[in-house]
PDB file of N, CA and C in Angstrom:
ATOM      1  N   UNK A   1       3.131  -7.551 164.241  1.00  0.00           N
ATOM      2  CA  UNK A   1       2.900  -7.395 165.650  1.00  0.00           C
ATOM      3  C   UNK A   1       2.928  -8.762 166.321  1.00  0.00           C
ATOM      4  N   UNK A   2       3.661  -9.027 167.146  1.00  0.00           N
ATOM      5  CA  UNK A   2       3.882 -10.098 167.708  1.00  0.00           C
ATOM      6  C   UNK A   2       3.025  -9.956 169.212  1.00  0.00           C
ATOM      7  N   UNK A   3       2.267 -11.318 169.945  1.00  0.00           N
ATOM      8  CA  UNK A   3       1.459 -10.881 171.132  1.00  0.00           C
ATOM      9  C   UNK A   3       1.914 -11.974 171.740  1.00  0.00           C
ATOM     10  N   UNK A   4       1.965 -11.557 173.299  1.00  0.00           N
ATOM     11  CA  UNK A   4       2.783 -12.793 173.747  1.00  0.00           C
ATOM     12  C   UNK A   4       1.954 -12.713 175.095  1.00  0.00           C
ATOM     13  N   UNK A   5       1.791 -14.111 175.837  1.00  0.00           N
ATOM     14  CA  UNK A   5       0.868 -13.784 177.152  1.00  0.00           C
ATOM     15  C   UNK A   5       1.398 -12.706 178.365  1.00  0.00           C
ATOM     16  N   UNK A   6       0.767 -12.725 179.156  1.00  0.00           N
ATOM     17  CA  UNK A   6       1.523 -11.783 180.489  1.00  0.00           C
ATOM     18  C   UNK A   6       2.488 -12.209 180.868  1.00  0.00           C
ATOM     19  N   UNK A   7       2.621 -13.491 180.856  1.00  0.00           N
ATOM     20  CA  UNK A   7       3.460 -13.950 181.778  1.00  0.00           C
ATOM     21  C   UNK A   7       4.421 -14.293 180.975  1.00  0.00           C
ATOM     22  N   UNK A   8       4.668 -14.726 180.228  1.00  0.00           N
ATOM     23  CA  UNK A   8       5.884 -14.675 178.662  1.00  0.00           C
ATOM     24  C   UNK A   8       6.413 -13.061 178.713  1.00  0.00           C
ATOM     25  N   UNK A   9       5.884 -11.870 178.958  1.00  0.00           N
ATOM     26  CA  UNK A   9       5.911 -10.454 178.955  1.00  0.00           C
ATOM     27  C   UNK A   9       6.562 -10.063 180.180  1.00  0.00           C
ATOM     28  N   UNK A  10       6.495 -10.780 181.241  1.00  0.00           N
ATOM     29  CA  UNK A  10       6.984 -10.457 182.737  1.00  0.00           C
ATOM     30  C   UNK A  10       7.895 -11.234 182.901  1.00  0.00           C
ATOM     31  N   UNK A  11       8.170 -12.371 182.279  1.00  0.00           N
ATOM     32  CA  UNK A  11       9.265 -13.230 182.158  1.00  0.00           C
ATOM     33  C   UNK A  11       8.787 -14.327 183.452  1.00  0.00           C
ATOM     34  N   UNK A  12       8.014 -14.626 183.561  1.00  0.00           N
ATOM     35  CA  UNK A  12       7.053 -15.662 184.654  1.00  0.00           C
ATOM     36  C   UNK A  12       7.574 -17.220 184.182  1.00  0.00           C
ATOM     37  N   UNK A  13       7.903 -17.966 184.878  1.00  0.00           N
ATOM     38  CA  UNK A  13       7.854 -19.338 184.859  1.00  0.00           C
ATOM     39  C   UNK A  13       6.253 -19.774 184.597  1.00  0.00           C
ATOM     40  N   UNK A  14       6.090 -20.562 183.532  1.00  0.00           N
ATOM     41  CA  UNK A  14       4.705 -21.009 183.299  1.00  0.00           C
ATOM     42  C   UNK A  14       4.449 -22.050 182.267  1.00  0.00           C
ATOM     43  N   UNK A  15       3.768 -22.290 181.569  1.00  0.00           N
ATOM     44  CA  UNK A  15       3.437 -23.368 180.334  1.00  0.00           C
ATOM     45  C   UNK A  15       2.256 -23.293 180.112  1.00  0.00           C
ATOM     46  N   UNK A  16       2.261 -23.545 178.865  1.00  0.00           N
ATOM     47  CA  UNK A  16       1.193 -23.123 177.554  1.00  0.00           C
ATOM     48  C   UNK A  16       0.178 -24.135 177.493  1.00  0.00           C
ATOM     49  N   UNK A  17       0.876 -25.375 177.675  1.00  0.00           N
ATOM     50  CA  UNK A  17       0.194 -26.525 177.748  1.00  0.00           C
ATOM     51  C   UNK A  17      -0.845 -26.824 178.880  1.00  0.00           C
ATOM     52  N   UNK A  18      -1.747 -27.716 178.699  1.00  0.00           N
ATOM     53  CA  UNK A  18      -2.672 -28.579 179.867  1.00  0.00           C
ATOM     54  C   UNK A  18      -2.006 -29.786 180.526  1.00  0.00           C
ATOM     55  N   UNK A  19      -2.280 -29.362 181.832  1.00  0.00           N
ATOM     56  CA  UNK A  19      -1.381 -29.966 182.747  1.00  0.00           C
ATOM     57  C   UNK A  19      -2.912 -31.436 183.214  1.00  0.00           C
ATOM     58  N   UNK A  20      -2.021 -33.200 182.688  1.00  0.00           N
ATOM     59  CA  UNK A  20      -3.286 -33.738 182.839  1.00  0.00           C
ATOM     60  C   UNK A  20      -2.951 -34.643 184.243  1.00  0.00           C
ATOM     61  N   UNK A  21      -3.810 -34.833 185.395  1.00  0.00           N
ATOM     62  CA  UNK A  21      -3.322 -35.177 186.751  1.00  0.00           C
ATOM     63  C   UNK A  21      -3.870 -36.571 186.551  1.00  0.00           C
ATOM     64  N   UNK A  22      -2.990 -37.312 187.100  1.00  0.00           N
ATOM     65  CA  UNK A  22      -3.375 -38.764 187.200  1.00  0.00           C
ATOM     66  C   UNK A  22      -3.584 -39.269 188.593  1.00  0.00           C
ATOM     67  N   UNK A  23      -4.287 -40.060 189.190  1.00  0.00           N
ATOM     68  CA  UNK A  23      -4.746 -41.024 190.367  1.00  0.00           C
ATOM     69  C   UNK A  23      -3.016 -41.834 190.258  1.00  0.00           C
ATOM     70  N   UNK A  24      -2.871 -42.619 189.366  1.00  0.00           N
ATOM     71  CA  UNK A  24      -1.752 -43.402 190.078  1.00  0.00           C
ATOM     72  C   UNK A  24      -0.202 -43.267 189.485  1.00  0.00           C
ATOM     73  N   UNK A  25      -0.222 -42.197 188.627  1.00  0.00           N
ATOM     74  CA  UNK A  25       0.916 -41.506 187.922  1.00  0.00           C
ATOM     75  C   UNK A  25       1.367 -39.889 187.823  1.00  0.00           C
ATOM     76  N   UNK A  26       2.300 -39.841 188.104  1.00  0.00           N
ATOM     77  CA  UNK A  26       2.753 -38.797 187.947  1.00  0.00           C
ATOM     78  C   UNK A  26       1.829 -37.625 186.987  1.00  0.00           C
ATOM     79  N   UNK A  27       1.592 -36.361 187.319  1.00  0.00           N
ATOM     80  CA  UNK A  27       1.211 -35.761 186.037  1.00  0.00           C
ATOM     81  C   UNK A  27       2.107 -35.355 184.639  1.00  0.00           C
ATOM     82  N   UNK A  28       1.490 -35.189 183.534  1.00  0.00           N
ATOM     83  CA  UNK A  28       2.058 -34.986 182.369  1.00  0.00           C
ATOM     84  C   UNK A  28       1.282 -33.782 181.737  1.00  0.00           C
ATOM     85  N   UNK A  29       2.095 -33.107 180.825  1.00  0.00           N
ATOM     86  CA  UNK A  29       1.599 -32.039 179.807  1.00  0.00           C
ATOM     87  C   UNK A  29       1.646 -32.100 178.321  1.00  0.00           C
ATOM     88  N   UNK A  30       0.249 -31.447 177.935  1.00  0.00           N
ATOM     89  CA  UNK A  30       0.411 -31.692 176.837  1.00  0.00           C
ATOM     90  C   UNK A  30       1.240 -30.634 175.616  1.00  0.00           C
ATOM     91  N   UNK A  31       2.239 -30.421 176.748  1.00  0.00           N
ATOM     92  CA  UNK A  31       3.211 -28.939 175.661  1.00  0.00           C
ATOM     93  C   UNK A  31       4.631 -29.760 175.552  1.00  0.00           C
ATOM     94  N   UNK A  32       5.056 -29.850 174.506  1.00  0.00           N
ATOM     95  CA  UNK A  32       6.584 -30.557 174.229  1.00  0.00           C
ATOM     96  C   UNK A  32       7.407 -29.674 174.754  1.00  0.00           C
ATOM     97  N   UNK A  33       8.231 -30.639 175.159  1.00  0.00           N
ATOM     98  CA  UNK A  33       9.534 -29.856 176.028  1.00  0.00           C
ATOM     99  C   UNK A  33       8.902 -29.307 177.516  1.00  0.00           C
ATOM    100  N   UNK A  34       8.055 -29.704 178.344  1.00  0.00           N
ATOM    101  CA  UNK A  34       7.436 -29.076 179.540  1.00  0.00           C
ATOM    102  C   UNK A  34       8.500 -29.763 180.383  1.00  0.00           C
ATOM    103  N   UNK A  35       9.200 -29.400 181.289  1.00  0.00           N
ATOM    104  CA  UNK A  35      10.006 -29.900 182.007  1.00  0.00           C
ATOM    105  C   UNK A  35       9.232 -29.804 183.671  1.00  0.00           C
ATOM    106  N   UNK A  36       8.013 -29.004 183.736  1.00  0.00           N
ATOM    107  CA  UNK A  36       7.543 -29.122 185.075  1.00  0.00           C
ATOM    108  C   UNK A  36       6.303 -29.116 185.224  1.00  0.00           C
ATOM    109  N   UNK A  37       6.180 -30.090 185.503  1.00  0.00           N
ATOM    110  CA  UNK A  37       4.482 -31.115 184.976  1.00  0.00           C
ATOM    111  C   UNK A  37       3.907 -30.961 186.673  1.00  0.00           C
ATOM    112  N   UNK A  38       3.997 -29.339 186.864  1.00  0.00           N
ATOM    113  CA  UNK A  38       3.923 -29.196 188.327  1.00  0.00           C
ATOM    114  C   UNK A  38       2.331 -28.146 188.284  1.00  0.00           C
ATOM    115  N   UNK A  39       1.713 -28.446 189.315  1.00  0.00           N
ATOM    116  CA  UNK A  39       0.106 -27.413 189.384  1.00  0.00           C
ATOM    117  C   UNK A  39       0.392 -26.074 189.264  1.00  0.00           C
ATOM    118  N   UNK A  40       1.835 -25.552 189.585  1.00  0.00           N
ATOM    119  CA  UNK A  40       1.562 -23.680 189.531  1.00  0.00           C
ATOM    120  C   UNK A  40       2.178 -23.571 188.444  1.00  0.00           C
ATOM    121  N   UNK A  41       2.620 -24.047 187.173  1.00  0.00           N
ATOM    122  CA  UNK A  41       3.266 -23.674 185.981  1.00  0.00           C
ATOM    123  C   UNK A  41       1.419 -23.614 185.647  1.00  0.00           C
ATOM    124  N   UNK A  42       1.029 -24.373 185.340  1.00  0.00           N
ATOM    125  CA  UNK A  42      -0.760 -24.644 184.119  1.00  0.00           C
ATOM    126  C   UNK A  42      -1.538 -23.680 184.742  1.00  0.00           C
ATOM    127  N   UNK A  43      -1.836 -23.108 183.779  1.00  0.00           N
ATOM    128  CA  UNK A  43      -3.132 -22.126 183.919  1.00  0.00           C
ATOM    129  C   UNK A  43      -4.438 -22.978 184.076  1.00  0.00           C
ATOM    130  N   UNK A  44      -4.139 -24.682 182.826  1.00  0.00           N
ATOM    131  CA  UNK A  44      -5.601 -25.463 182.671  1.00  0.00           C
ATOM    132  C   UNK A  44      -4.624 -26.580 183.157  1.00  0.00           C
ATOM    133  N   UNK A  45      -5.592 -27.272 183.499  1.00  0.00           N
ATOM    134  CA  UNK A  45      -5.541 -28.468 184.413  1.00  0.00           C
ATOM    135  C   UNK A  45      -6.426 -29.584 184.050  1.00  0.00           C
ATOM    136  N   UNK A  46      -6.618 -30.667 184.134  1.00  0.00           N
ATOM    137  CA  UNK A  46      -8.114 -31.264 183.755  1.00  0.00           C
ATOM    138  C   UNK A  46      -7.557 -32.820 184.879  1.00  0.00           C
ATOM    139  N   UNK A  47      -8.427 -33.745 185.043  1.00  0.00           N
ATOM    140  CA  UNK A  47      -8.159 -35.261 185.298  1.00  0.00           C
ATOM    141  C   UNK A  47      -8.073 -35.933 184.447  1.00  0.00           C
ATOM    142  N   UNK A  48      -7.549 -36.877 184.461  1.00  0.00           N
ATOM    143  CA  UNK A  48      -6.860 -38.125 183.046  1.00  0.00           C
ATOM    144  C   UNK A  48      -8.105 -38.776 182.640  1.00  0.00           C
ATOM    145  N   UNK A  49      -9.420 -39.331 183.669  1.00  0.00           N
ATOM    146  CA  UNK A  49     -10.487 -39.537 183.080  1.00  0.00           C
ATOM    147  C   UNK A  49     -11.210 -38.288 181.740  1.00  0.00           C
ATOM    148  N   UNK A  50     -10.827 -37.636 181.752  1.00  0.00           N
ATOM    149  CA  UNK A  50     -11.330 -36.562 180.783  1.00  0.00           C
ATOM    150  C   UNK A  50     -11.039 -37.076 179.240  1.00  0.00           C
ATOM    151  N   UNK A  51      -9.472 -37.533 179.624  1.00  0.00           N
ATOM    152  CA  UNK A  51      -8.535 -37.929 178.192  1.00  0.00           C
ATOM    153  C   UNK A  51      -9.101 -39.350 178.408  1.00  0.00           C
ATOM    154  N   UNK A  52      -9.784 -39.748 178.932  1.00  0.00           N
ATOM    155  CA  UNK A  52      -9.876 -41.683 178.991  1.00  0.00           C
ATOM    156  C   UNK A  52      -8.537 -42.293 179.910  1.00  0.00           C
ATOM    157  N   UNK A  53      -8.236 -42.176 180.615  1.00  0.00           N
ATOM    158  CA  UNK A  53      -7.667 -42.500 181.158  1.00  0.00           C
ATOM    159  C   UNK A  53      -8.082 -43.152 182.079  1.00  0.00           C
ATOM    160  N   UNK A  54      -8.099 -44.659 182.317  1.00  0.00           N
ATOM    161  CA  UNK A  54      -8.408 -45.636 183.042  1.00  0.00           C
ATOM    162  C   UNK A  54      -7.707 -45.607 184.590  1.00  0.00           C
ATOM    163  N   UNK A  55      -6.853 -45.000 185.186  1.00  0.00           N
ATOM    164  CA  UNK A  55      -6.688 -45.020 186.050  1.00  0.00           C
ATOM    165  C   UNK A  55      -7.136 -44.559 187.890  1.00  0.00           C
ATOM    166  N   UNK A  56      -7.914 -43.514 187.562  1.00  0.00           N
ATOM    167  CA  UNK A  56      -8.466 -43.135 188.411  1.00  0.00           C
ATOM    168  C   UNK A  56     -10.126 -43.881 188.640  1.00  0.00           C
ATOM    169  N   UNK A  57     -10.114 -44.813 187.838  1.00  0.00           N
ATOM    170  CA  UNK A  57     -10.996 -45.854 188.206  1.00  0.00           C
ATOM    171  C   UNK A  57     -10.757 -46.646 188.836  1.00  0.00           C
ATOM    172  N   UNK A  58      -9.500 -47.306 188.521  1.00  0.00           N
ATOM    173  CA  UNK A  58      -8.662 -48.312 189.062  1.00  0.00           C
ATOM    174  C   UNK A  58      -8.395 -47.681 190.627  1.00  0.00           C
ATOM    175  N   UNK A  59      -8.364 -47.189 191.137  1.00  0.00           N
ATOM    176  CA  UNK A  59      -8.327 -46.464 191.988  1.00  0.00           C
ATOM    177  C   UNK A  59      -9.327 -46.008 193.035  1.00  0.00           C
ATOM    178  N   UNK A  60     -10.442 -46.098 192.766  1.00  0.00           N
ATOM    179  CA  UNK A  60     -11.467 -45.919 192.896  1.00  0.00           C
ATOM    180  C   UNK A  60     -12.002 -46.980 193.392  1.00  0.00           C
ATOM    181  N   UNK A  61     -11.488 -48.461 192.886  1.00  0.00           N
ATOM    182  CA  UNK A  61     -11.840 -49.932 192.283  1.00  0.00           C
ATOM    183  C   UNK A  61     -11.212 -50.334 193.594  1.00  0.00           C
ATOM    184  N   UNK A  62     -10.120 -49.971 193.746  1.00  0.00           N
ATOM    185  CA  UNK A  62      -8.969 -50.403 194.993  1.00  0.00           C
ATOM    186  C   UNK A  62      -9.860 -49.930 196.211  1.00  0.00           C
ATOM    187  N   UNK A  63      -9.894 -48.438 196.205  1.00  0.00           N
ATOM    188  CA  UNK A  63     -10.971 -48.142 197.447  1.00  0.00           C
ATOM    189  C   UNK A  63     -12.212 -48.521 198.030  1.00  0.00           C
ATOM    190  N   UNK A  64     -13.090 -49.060 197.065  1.00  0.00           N
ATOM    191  CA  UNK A  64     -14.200 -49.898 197.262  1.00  0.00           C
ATOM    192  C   UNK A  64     -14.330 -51.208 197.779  1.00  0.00           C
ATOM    193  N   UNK A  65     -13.033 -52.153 197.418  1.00  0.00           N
ATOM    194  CA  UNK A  65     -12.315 -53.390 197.354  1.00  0.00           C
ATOM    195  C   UNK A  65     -12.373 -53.821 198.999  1.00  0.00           C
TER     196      UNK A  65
END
């Protein structure tokens, strides 16, 4: 028995992966081959500080400045 999500089942544009948003970069995913590192493909989402990502400090750093 093979199970596949809804949207794999309806034939939906989407991705499997976590979509991670950056302050001063583009976003990226963590699914190989994601070609659209865009907010309505990800179901999950998170900020790059989550992964350690130093940038949205830097950023933060600039605004205070």
């Amino acid at each position: 028995m093979v199970r596949s999500c809804r949207e794999c089942a309806a034939g939906l544009g989407h991705c499997h992966g976590t979509l991670i948003r950056h302050a001063l970069h583009r976003a990226e995913c963590t699914e190989d081959g994601c070609a659209t590192p865009e907010l309505v493909f990800h179901t999950l989402v998170i900020d790059c500080d989550t992964v350690g990502c130093a940038c949205f400090q830097q950023t933060s750093d600039r605004l205070a400045g």
